[in-house]
N, C-alpha and C. Protein backbone atom coordinates (compact mmCIF):
# COMPACT_ATOMS: atom_id res chain seq x y z
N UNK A 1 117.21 45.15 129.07
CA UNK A 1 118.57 44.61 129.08
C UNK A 1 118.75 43.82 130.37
N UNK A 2 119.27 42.63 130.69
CA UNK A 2 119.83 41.66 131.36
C UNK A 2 121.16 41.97 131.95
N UNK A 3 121.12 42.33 132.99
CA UNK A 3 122.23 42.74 133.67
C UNK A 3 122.73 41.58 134.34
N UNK A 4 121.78 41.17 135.18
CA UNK A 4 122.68 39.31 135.63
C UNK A 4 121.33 38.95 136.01
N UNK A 5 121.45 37.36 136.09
CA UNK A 5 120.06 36.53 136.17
C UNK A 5 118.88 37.38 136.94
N UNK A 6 118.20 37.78 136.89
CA UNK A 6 117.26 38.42 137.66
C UNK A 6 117.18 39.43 138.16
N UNK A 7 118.01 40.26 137.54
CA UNK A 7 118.36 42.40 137.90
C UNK A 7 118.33 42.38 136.23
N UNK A 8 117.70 43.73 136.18
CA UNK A 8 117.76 44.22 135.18
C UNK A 8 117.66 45.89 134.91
N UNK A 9 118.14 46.18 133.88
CA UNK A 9 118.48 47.58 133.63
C UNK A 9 117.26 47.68 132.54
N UNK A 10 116.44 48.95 132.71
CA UNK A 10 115.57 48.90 131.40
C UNK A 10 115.83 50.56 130.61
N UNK A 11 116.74 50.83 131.20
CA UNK A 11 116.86 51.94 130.60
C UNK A 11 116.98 53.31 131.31
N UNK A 12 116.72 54.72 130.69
CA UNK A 12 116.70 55.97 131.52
C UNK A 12 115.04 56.42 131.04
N UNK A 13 114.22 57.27 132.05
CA UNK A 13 113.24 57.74 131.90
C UNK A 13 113.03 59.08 132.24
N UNK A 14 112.38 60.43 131.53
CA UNK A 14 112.48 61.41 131.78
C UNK A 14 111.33 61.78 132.60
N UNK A 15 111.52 62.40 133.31
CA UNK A 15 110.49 62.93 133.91
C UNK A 15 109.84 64.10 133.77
N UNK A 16 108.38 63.90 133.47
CA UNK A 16 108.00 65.28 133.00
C UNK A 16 107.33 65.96 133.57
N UNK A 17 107.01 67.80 132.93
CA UNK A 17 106.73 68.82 133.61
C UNK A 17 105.40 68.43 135.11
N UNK A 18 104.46 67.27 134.51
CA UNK A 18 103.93 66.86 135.97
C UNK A 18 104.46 65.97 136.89
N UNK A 19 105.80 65.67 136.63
CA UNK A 19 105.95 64.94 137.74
C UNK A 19 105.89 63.40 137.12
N UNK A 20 105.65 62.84 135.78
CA UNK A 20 105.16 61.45 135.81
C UNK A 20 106.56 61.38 134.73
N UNK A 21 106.63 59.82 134.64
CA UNK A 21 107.39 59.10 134.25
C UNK A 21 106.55 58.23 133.29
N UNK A 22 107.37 57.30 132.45
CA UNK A 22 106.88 56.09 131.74
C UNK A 22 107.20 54.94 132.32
N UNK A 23 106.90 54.04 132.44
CA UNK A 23 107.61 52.88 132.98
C UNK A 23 108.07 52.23 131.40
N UNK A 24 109.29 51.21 131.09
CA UNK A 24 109.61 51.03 129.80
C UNK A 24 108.54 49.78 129.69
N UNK A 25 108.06 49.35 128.44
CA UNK A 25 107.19 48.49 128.21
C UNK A 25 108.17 46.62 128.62
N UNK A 26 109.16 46.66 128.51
CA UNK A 26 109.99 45.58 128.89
C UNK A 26 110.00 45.77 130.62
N UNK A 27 109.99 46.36 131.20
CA UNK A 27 109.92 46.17 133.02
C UNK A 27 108.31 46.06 133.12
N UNK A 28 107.16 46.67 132.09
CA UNK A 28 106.02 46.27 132.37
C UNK A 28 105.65 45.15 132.11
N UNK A 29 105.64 44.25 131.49
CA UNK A 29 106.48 42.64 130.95
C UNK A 29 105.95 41.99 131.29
N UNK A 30 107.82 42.55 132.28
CA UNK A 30 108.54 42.01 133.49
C UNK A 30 107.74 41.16 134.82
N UNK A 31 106.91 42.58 135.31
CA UNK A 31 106.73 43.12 136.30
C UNK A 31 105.13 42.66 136.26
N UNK A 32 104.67 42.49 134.56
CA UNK A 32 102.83 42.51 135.00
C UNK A 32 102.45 43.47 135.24
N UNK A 33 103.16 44.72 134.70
CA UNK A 33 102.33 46.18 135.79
C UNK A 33 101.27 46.24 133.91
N UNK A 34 100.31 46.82 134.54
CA UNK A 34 98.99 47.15 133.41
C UNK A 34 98.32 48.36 134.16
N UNK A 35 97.55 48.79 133.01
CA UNK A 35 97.07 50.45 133.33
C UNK A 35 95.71 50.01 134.56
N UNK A 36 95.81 50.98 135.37
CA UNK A 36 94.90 50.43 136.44
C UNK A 36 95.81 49.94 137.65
N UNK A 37 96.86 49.11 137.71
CA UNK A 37 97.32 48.66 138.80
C UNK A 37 97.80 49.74 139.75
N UNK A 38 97.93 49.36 141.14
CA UNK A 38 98.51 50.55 142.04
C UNK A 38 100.28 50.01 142.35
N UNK A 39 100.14 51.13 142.44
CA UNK A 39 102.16 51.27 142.99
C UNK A 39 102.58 51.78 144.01
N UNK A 40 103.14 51.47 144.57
CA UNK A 40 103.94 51.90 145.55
C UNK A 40 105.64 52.33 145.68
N UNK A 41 105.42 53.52 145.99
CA UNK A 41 106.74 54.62 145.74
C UNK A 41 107.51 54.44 146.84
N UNK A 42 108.72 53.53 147.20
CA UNK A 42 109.33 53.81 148.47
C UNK A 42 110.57 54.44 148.18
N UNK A 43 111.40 54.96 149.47
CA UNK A 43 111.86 55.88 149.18
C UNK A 43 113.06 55.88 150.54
N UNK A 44 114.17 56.37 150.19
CA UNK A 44 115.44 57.10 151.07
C UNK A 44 116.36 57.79 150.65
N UNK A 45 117.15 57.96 150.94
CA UNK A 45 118.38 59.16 150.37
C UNK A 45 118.65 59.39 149.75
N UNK A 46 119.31 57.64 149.39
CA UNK A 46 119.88 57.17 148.38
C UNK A 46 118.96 56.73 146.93
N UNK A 47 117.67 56.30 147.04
CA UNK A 47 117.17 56.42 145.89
C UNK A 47 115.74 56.07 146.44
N UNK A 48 115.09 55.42 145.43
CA UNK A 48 113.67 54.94 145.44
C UNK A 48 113.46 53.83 144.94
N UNK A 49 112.14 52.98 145.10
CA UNK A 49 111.99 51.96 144.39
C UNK A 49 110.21 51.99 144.08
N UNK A 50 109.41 51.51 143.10
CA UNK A 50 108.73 51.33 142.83
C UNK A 50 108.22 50.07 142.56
N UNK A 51 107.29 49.33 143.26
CA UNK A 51 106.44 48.09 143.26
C UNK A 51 105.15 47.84 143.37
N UNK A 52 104.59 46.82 143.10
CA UNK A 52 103.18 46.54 142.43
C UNK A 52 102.48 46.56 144.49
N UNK A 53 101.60 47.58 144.65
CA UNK A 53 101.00 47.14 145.34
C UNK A 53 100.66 45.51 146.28
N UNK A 54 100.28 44.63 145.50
CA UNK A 54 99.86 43.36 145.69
C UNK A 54 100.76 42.90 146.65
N UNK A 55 102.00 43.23 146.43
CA UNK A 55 103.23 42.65 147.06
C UNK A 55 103.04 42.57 148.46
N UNK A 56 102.86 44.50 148.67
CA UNK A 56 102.39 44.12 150.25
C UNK A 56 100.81 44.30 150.54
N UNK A 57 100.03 43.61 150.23
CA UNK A 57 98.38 44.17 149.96
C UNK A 57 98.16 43.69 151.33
N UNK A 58 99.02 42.48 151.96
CA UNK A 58 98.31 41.89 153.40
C UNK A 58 98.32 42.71 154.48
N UNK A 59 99.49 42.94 154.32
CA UNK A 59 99.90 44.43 155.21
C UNK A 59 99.57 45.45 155.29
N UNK A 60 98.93 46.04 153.95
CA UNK A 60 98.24 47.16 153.66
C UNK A 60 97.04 47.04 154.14
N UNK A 61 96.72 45.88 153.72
CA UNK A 61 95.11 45.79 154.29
C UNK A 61 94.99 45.87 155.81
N UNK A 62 96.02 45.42 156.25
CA UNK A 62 96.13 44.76 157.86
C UNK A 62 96.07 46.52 158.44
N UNK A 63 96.63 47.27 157.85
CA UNK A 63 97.23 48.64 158.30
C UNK A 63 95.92 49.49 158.28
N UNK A 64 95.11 49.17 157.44
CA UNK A 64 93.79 50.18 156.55
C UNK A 64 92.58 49.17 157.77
N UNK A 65 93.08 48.13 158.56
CA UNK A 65 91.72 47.40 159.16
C UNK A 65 90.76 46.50 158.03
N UNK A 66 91.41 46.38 156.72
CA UNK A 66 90.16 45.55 156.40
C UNK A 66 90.50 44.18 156.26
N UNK A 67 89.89 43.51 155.71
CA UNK A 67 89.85 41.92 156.10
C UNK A 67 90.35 41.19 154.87
């Protein structure tokens, strides 16, 4: 669902007895996420967000020393 140009709502997801979620197949799309990709869980009080690795991979890499 299209909430305003470029936010979107995809729904509610349950979370189950391990801990995992689904992502909805419309934010995987979205988003390009495919089985195999890594994610990144950030996080504060108020909620969380989840994003494709790649986003910050320069930084990550920069952080881990590799090239």
């Amino acid at each position: 669902m299209l909430a305003e140009k470029g936010k979107y709502i995809f729904g509610v997801v349950k979370v189950g007895e391990r801990g995992q979620i689904v992502i909805p197949k419309e934010a995987r799309e979205v988003y390009d996420i495919k089985a195999g990709d890594n994610l990144l869980v950030l996080g504060d009080k108020k909620g969380m967000a989840v994003v494709k690795t790649e986003i910050f991979q320069d930084k990550i890499d920069e952080m881990l020393g590799e090239d």
